[in-house]
Protein backbone atom coordinates (compact mmCIF):
# COMPACT_ATOMS: atom_id res chain seq x y z
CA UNK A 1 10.10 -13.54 15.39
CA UNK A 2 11.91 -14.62 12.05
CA UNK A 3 14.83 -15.21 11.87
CA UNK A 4 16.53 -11.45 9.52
CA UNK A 5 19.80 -12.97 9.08
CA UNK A 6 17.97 -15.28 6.76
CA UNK A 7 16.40 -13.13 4.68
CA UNK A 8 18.06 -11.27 2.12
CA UNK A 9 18.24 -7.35 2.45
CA UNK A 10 17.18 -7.63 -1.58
CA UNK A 11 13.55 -9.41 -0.02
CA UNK A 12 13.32 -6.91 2.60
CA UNK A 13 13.84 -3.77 0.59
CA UNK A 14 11.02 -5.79 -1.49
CA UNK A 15 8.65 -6.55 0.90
CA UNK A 16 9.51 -3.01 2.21
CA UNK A 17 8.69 -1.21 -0.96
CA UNK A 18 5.91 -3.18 -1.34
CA UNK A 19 3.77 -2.66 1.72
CA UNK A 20 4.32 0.95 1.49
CA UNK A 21 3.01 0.81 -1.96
CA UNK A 22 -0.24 -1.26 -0.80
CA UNK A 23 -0.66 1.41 2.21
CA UNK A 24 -0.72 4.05 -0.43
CA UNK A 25 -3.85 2.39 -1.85
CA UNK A 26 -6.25 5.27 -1.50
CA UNK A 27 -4.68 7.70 -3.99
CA UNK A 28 -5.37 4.67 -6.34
CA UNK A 29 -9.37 4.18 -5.36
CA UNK A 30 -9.69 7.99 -4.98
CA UNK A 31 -9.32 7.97 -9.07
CA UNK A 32 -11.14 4.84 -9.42
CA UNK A 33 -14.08 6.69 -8.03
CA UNK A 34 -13.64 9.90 -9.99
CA UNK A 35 -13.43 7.69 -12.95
CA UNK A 36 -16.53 6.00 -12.63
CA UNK A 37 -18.79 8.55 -11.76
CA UNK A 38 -22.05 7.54 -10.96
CA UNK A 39 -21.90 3.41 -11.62
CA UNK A 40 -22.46 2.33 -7.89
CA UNK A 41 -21.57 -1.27 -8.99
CA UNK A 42 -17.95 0.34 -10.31
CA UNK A 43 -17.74 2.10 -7.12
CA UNK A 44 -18.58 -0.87 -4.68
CA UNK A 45 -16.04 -2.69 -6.88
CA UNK A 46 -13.21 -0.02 -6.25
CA UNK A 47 -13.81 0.36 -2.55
CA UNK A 48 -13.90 -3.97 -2.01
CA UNK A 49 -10.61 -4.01 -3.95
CA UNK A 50 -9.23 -1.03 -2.11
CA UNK A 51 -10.27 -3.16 0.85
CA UNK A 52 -8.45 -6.35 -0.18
CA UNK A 53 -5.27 -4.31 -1.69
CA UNK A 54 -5.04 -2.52 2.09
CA UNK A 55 -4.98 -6.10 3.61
CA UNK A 56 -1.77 -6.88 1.69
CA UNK A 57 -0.27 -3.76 3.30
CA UNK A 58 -0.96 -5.14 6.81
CA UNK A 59 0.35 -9.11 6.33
CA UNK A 60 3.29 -7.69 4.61
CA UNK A 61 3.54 -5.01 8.08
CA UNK A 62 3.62 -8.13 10.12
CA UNK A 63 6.37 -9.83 8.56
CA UNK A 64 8.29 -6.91 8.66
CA UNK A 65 7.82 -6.64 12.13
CA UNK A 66 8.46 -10.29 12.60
CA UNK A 67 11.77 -9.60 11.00
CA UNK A 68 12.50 -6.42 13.56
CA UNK A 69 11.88 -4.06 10.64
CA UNK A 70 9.52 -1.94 10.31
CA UNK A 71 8.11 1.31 8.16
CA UNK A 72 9.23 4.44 9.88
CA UNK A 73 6.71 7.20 10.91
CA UNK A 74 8.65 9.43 7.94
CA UNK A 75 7.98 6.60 5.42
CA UNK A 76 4.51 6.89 6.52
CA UNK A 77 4.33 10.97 5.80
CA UNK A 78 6.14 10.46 3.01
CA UNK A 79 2.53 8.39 1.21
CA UNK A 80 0.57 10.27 3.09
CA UNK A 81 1.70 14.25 1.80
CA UNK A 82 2.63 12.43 -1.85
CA UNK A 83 0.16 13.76 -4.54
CA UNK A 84 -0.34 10.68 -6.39
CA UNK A 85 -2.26 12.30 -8.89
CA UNK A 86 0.69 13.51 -10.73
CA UNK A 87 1.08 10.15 -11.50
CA UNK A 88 -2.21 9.86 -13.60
CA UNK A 89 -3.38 10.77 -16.58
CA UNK A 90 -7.02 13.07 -16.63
């Protein structure tokens, strides 16, 4: 466990925000891979960056955790019903 009261509620909105935005990785590699098309090595580049953008989501998880926070179940629905593409251009 850490110790919350010594952690600023600015650094755990942060770290809040954050992870949430790192779990919401796949709407990001989804258009990666539309984008590219048919250039595997673009492809295997977007998915092994997906990969190592996802493991930010889970250390930053555990410290929330550590800190007796945690992302709620309707934080969770919230990425996971979100279109994201809305947020792109074609």
């Amino acid at each position: 466990m850490l110790d919350r009261a010594a952690v600023p509620d600015s650094v755990v909105r942060f770290i809040r925000s954050t992870c949430l935005n790192e779990y919401g990785i796949a709407h990001y590699v989804k258009r990666y891979h539309r984008s590219y098309g048919e250039d595997y090595k673009l492809e295997i580049w977007a998915t092994l960056w997906g990969g190592e953008e996802f493991l930010h989501h889970v250390v930053l998880r555990i410290c929330l955790k550590a800190l007796g926070e945690d992302i709620t179940l309707l934080e969770f629905a919230g990425l996971e019903q979100g279109n994201f593409g809305q947020s792109y251009d074609p």
